[in-house]
Protein backbone atom coordinates (compact mmCIF):
# COMPACT_ATOMS: atom_id res chain seq x y z
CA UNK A 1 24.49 -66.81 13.88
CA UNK A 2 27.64 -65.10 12.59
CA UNK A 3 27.20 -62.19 15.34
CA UNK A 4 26.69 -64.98 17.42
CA UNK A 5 30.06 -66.72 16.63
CA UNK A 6 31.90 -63.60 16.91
CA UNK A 7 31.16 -62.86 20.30
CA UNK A 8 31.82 -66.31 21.52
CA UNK A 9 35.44 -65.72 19.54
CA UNK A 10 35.69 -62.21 21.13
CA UNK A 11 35.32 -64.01 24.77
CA UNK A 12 37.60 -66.62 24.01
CA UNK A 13 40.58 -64.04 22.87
CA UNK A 14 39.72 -62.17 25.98
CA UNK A 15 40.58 -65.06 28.14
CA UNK A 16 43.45 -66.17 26.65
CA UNK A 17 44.64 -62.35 26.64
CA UNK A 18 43.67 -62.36 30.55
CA UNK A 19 45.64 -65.66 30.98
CA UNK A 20 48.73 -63.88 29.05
CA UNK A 21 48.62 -60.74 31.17
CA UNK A 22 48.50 -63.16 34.84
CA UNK A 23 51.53 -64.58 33.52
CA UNK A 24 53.67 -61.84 32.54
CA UNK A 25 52.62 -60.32 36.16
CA UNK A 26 54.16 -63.03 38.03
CA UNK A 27 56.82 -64.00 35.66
CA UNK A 28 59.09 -61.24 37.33
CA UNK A 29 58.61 -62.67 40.61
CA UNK A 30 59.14 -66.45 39.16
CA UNK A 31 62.71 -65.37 37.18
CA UNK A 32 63.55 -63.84 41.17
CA UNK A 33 63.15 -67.07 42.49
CA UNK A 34 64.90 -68.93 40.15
CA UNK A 35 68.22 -66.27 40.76
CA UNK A 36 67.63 -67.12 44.48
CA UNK A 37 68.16 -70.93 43.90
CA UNK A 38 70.65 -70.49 41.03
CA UNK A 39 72.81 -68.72 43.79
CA UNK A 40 72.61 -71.10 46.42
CA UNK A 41 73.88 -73.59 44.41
CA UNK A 42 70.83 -75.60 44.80
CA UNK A 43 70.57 -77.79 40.92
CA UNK A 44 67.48 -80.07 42.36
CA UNK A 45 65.11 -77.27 43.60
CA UNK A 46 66.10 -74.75 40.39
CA UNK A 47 65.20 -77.72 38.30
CA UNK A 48 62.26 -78.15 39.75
CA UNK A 49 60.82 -74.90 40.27
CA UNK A 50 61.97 -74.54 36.39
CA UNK A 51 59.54 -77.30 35.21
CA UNK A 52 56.37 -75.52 37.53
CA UNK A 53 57.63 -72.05 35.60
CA UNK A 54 57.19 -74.41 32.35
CA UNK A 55 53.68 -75.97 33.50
CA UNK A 56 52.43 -72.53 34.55
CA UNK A 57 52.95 -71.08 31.01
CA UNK A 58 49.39 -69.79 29.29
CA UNK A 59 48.56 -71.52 26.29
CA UNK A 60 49.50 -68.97 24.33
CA UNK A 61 49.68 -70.92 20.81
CA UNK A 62 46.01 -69.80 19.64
CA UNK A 63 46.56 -66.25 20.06
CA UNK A 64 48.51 -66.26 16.77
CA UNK A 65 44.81 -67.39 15.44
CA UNK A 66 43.19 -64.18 17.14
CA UNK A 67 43.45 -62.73 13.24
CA UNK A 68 40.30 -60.36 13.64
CA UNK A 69 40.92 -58.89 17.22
CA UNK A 70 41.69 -54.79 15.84
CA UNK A 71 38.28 -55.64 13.92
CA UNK A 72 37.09 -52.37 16.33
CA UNK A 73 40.33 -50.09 14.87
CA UNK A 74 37.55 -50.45 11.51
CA UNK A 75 35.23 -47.55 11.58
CA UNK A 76 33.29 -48.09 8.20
CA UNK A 77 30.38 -50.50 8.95
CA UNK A 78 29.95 -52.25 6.10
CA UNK A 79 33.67 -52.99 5.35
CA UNK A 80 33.63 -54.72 9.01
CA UNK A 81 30.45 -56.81 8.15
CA UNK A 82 32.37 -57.90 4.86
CA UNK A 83 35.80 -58.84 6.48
CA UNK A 84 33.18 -61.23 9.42
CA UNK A 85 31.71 -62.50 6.64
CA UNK A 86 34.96 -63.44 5.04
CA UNK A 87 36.64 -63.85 8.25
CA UNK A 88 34.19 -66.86 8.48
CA UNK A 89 34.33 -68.40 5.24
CA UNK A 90 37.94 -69.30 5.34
CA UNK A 91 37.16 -70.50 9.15
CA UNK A 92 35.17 -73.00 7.07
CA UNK A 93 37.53 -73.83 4.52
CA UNK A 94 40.17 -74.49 6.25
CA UNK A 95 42.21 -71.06 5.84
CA UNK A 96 43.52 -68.47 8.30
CA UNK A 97 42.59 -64.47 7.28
CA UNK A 98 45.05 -62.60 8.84
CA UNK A 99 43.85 -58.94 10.17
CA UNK A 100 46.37 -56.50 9.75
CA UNK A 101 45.20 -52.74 10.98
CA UNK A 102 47.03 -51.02 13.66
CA UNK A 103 45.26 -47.69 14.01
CA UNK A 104 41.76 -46.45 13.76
CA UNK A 105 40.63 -46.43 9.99
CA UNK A 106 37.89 -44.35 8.51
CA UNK A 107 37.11 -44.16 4.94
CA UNK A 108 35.29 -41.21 3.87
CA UNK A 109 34.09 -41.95 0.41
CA UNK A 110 31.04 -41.61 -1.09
CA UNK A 111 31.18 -44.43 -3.18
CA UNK A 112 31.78 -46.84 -0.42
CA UNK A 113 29.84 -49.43 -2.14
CA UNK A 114 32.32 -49.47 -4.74
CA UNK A 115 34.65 -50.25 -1.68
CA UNK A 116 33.22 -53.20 -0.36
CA UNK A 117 32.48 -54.83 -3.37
CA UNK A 118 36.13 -54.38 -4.91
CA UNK A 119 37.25 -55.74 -1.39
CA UNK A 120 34.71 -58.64 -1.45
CA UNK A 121 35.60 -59.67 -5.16
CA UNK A 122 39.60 -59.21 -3.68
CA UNK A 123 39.34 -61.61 -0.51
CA UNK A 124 36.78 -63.70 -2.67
CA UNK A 125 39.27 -64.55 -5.34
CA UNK A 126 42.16 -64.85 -2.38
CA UNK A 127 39.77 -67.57 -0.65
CA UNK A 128 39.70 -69.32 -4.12
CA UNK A 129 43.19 -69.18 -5.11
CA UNK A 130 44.12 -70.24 -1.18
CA UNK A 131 42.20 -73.49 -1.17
CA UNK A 132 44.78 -74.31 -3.79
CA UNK A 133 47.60 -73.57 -2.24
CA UNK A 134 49.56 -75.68 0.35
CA UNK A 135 50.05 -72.67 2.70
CA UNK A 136 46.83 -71.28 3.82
CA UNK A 137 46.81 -67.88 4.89
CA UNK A 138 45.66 -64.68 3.58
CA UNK A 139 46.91 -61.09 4.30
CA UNK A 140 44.52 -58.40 4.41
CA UNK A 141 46.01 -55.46 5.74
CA UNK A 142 44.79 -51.45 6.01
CA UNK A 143 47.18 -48.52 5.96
CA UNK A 144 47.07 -45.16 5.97
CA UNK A 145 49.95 -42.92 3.99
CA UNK A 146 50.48 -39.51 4.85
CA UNK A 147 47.35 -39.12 6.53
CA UNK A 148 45.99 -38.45 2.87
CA UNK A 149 45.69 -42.07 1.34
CA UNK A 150 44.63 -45.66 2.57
CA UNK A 151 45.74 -48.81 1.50
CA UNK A 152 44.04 -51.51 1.72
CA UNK A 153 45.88 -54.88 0.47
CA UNK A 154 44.56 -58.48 0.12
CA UNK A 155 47.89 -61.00 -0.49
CA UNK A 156 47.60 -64.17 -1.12
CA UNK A 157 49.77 -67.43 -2.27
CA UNK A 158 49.72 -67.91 -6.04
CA UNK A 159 52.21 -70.48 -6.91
CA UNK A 160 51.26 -71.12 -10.52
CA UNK A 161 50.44 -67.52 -11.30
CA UNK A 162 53.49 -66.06 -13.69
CA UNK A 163 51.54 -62.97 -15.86
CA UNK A 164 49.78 -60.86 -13.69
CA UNK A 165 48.54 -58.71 -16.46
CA UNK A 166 46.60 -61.88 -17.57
CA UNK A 167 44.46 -61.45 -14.54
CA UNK A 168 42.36 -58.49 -15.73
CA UNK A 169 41.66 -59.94 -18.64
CA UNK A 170 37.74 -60.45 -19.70
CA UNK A 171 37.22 -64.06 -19.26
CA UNK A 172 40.63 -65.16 -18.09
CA UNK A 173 40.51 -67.26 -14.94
CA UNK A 174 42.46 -70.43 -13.39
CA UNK A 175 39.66 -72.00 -11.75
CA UNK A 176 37.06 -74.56 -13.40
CA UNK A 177 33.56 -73.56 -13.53
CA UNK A 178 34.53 -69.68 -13.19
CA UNK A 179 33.83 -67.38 -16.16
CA UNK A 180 36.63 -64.99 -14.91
CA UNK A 181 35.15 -61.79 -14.61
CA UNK A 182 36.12 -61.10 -10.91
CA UNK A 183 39.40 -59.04 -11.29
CA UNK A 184 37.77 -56.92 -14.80
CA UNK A 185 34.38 -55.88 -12.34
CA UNK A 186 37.23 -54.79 -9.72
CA UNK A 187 39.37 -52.62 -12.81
CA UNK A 188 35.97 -51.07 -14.06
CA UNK A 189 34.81 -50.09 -10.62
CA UNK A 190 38.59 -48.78 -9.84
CA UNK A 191 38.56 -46.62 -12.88
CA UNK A 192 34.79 -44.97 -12.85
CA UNK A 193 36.07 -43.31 -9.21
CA UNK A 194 38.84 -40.61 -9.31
CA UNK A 195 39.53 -41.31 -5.79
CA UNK A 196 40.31 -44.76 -6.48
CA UNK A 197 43.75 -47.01 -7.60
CA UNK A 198 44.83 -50.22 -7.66
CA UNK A 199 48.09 -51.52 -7.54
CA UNK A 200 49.01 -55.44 -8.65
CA UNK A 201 52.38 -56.70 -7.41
CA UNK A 202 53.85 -60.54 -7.77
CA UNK A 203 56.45 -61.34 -5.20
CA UNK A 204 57.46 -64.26 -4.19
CA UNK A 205 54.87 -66.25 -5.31
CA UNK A 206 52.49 -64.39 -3.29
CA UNK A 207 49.99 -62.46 -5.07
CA UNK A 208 49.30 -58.20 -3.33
CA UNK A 209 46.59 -56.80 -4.61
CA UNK A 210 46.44 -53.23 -3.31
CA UNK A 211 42.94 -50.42 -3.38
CA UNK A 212 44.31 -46.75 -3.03
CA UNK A 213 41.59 -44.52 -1.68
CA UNK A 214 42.58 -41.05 -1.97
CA UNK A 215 40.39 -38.31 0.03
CA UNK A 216 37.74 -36.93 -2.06
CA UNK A 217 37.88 -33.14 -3.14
């Protein structure tokens, strides 16, 4: 069902993206005529053809919501499953997760497991703290640095959040019903690979979370 979904979303962002690309085609051609009437003097007709350049404009407003469309730049299968997945669940609740990954990214680790299930814990706590929040969008971006390390950060708004250091510890948690062992699982798995380090960082209210994978020797 999820594949399913995603394909239909895929069809839709290529459509809109088609719709973008007719416009910008002819939009040279539309500003020419405009100059044309502008020079002649002629207010009525460049009003006119100004509100069919207005009507003709692409509905461009959803393609802020395409938040998964460099899903392909992902080359580790499981960590694109997991973002889908996620990608899904704040469809459902009501929250946009924002994509951010500009260039192909491959991950060669061979603890990748550890991977997804420090990202999962990450996003899963971000869709948590979100539903919260009055602003609903999460951040989840991948980087690479110097070719040698890459970056993966989930950010989030956390209004209410003040000590960050109280996050990793054993039992602490802000949410009823939640025994608050997210964040310590994420430490423990951090620390029992070399190749792996993460980076907590409170800014303006919004909480960045950041996994360092370093390339394995």
């Amino acid at each position: 069902m999820q594949n399913q979904q995603l394909q239909e979303y895929l069809q839709t962002m290529e459509q809109q993206y088609q719709e973008l690309r007719h416009f910008k085609h002819d939009y040279q051609n539309m500003l020419l005529a405009l100059e044309g009437f502008a020079k002649k003097g002629n207010q009525q007709q460049f009003r006119d053809y100004y509100q069919q350049l207005v009507q003709q404009q692409p509905q461009t407003e959803n393609l802020k919501n395409l938040t998964i469309s460099h899903i392909d730049y992902l080359k580790n299968e499981p960590l694109r499953g997991l973002i889908i997945q996620k990608f899904f669940a704040a469809q459902q609740a009501n929250i946009q997760l924002q994509l951010e990954i500009e260039q192909d990214i491959q991950i060669h680790n061979s603890d990748i497991l550890s991977i997804v299930r420090i990202l999962g814990i990450l996003l899963d706590n971000a869709l948590e703290q979100t539903a919260q929040e009055t602003e609903k969008v999460i951040q989840c971006s991948f980087n690479i640095i110097d070719k040698k390390v890459i970056e993966i950060t989930v950010a989030n708004p956390a209004t209410n959040l003040t000590n960050i250091d109280q996050l990793f510890i054993n039992g602490y948690t802000t949410k009823q019903g939640h025994h608050g062992f997210g964040l310590t699982n994420v430490q423990k798995l951090a620390k029992q690979n070399k190749n792996l380090f993460l980076e907590t960082e409170l800014l303006k209210q919004h909480l960045n979370i950041t996994l360092m994978i370093t390339g394995e020797e």
